[in-house]
PDB file of N, CA and C in Angstrom:
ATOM      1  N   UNK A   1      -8.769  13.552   6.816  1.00  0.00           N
ATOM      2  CA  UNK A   1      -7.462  13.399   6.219  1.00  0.00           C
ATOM      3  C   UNK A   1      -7.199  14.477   5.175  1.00  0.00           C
ATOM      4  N   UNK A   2      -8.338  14.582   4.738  1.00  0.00           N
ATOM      5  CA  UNK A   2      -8.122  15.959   3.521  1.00  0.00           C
ATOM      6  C   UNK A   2      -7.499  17.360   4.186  1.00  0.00           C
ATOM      7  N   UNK A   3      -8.506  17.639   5.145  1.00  0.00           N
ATOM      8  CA  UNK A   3      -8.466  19.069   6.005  1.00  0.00           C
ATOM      9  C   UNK A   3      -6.779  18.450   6.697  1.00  0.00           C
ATOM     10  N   UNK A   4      -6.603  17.252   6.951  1.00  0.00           N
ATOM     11  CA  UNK A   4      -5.288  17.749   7.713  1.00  0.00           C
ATOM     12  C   UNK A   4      -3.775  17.836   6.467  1.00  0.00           C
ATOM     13  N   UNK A   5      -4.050  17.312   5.217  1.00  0.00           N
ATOM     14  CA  UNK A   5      -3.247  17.231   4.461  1.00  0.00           C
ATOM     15  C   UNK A   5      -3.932  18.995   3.946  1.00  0.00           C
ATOM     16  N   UNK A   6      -4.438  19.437   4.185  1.00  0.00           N
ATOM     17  CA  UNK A   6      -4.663  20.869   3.299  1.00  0.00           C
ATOM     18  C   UNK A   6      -4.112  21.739   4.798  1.00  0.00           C
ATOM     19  N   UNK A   7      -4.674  21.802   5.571  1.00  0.00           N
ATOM     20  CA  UNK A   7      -3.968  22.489   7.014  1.00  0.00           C
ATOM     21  C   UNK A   7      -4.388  24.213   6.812  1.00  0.00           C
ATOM     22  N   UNK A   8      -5.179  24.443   6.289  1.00  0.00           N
ATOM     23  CA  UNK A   8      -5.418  25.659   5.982  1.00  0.00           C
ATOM     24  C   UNK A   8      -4.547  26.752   4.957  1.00  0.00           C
ATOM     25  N   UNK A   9      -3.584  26.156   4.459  1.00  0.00           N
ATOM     26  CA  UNK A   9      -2.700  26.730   3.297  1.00  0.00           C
ATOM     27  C   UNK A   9      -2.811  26.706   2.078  1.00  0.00           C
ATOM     28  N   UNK A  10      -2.744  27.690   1.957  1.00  0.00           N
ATOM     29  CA  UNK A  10      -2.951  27.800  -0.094  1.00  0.00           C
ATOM     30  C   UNK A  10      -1.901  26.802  -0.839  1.00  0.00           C
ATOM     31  N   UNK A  11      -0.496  26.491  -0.100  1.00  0.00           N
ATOM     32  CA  UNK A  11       0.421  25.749  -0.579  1.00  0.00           C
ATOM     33  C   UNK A  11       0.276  24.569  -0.731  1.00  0.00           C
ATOM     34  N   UNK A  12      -0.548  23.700   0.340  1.00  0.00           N
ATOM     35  CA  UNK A  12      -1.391  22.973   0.436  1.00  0.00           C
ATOM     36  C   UNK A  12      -2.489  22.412  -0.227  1.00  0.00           C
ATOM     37  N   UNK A  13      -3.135  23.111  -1.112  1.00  0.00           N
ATOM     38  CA  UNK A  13      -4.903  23.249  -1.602  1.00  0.00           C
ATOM     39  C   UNK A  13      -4.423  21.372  -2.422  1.00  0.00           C
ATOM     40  N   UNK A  14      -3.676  21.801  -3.171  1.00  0.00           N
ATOM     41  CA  UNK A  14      -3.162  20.175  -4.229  1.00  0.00           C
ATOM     42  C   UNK A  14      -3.403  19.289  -3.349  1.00  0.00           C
ATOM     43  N   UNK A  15      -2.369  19.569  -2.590  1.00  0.00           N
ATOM     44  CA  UNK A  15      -2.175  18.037  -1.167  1.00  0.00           C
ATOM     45  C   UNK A  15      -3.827  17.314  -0.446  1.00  0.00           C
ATOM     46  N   UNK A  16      -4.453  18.610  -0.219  1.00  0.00           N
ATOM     47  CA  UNK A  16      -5.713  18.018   0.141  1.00  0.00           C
ATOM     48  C   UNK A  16      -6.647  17.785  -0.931  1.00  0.00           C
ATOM     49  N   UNK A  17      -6.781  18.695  -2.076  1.00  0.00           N
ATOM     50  CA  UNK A  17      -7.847  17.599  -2.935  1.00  0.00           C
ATOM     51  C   UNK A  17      -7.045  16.548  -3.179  1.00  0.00           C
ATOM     52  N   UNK A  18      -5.438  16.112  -3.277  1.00  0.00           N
ATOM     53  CA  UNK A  18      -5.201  14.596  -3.700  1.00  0.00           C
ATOM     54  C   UNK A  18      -5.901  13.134  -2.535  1.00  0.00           C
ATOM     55  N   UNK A  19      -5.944  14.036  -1.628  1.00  0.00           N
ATOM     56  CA  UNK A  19      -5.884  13.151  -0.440  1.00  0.00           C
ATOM     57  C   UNK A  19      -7.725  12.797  -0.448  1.00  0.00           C
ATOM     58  N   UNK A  20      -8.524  13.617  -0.998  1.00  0.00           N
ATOM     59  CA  UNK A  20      -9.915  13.997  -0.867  1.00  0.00           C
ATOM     60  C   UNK A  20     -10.053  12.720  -2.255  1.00  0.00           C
ATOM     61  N   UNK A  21      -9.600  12.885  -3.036  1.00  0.00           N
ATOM     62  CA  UNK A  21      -9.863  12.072  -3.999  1.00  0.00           C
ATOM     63  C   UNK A  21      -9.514  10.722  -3.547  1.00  0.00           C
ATOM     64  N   UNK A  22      -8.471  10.523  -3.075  1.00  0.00           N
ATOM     65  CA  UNK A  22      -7.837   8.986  -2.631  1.00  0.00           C
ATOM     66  C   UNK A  22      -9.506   8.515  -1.786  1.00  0.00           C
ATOM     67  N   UNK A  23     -10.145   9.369  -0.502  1.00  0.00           N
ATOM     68  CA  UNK A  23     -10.617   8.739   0.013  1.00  0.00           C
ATOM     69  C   UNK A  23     -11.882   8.650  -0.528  1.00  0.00           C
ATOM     70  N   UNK A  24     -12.285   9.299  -1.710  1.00  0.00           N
ATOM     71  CA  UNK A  24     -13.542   9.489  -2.374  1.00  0.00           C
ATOM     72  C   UNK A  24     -13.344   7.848  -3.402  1.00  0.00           C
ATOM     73  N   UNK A  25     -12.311   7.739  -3.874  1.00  0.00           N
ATOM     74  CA  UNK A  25     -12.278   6.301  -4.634  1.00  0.00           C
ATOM     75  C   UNK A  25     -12.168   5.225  -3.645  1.00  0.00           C
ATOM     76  N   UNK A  26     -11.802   5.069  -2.694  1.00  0.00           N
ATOM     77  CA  UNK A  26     -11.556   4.078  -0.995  1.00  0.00           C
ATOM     78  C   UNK A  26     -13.166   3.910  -1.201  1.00  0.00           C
ATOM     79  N   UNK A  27     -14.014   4.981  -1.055  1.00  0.00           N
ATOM     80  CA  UNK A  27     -15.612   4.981  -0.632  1.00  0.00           C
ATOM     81  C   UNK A  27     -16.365   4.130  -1.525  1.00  0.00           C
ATOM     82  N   UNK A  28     -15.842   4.895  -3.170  1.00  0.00           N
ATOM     83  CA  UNK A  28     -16.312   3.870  -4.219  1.00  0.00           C
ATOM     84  C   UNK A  28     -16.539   2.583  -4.360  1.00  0.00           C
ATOM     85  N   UNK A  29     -15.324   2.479  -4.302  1.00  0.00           N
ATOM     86  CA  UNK A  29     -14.963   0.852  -4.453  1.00  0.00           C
ATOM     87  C   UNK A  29     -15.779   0.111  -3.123  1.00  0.00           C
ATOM     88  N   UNK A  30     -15.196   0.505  -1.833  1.00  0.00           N
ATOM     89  CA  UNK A  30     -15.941  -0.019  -0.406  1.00  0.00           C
ATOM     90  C   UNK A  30     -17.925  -0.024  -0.870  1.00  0.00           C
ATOM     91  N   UNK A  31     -18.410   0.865  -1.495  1.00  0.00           N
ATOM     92  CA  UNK A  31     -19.744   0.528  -1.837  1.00  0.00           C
ATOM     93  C   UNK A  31     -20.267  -0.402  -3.316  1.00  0.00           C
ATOM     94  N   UNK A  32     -18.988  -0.528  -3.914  1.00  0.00           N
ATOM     95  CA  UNK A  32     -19.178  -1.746  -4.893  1.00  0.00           C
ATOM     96  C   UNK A  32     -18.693  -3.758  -4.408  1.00  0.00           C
ATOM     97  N   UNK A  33     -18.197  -3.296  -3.108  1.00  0.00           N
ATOM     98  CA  UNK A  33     -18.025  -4.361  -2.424  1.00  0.00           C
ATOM     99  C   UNK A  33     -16.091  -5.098  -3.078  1.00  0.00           C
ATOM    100  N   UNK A  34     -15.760  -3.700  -3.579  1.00  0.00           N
ATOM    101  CA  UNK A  34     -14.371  -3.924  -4.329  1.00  0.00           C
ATOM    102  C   UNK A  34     -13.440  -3.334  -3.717  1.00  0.00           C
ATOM    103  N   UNK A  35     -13.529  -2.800  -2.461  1.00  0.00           N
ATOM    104  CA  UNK A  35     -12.149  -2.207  -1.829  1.00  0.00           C
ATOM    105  C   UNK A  35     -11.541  -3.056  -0.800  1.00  0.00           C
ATOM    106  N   UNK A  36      -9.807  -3.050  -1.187  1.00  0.00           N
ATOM    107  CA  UNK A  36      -9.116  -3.884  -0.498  1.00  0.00           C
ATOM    108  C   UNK A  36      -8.519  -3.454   0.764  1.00  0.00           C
ATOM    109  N   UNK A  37      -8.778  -3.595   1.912  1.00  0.00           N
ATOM    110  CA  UNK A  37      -7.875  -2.617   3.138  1.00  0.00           C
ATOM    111  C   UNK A  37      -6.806  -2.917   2.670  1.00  0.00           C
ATOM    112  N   UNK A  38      -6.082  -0.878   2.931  1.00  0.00           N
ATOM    113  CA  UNK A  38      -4.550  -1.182   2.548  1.00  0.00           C
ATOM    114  C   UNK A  38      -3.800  -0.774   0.978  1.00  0.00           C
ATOM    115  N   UNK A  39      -5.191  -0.799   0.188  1.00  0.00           N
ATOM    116  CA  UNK A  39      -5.102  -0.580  -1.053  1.00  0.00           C
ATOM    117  C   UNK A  39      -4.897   0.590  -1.979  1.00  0.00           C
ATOM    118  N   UNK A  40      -5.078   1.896  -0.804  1.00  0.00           N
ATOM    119  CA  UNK A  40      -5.267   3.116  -1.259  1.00  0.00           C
ATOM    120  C   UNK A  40      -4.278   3.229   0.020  1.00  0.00           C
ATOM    121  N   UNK A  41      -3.554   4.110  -0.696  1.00  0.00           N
ATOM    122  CA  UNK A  41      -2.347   4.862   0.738  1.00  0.00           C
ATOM    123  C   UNK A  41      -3.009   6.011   0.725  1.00  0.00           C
ATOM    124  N   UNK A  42      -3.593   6.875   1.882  1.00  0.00           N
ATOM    125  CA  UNK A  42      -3.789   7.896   2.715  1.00  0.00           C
ATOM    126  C   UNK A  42      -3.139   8.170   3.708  1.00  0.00           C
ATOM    127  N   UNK A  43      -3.319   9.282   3.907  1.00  0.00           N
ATOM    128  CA  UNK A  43      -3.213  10.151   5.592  1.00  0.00           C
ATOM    129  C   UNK A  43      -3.860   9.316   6.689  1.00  0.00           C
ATOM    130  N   UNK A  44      -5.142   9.260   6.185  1.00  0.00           N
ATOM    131  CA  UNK A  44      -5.980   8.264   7.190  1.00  0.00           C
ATOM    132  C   UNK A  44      -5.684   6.846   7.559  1.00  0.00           C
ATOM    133  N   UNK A  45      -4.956   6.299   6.522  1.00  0.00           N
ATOM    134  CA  UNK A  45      -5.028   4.982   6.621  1.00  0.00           C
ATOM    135  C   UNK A  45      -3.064   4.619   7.157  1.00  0.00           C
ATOM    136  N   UNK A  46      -2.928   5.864   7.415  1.00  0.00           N
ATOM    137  CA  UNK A  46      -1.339   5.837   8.344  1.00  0.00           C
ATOM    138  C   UNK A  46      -1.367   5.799   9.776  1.00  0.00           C
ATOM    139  N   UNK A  47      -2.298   6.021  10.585  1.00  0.00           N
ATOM    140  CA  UNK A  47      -3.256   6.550  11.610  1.00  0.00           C
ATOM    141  C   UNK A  47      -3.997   6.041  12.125  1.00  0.00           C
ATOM    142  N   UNK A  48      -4.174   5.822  13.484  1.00  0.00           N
ATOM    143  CA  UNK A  48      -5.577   5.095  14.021  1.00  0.00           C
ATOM    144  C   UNK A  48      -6.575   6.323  14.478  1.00  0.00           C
ATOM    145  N   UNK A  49      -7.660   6.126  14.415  1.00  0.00           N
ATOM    146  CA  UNK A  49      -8.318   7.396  14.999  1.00  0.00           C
ATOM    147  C   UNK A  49      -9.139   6.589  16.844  1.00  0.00           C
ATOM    148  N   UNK A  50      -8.361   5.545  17.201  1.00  0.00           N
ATOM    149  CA  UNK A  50      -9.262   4.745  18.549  1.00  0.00           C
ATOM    150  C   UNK A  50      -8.558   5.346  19.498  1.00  0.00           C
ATOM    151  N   UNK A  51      -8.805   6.002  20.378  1.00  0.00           N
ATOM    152  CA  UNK A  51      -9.035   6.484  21.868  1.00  0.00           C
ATOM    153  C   UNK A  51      -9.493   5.361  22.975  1.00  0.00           C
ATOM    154  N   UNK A  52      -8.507   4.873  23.127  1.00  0.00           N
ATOM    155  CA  UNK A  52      -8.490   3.735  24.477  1.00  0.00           C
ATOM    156  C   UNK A  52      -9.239   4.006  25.370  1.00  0.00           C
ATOM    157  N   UNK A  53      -9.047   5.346  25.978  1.00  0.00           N
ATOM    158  CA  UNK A  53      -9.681   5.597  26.973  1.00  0.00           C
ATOM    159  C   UNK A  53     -11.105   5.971  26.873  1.00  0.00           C
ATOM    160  N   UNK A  54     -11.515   6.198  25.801  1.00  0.00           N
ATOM    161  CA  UNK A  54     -12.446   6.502  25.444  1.00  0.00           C
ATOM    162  C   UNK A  54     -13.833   6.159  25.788  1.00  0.00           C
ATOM    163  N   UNK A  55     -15.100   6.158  26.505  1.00  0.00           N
ATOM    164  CA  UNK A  55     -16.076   5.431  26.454  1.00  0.00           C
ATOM    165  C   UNK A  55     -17.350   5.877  25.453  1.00  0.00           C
ATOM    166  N   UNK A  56     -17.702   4.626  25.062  1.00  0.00           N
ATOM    167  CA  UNK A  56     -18.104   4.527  23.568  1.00  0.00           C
ATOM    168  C   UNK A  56     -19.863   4.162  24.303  1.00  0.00           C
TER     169      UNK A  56
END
């Protein structure tokens, strides 16, 4: 989510560390057993990353 909110642009650089930080505090909290799905708005969390077709 970072790399796609940064996209390789210098205009960009803000957009992806904001987005890098959002999911770095998501991680935090998820390993203190304190994160709420839903609770942190991201890139990522706008998005599914599941491939139906996919075999797993």
């Amino acid at each position: 989510s970072a790399l796609k909110a940064w996209a390789g642009k210098n205009d960009s650089i803000k957009a992806g560390q904001d987005e890098l930080l959002k999911r770095a505090k998501a991680n935090g909290l998820a390993c203190q057993g304190k994160y709420t799905p839903g609770s942190i708005e991201s890139l990522a969390s706008r998005s599914s990353n599941l491939v139906p077709t996919h075999s797993y």
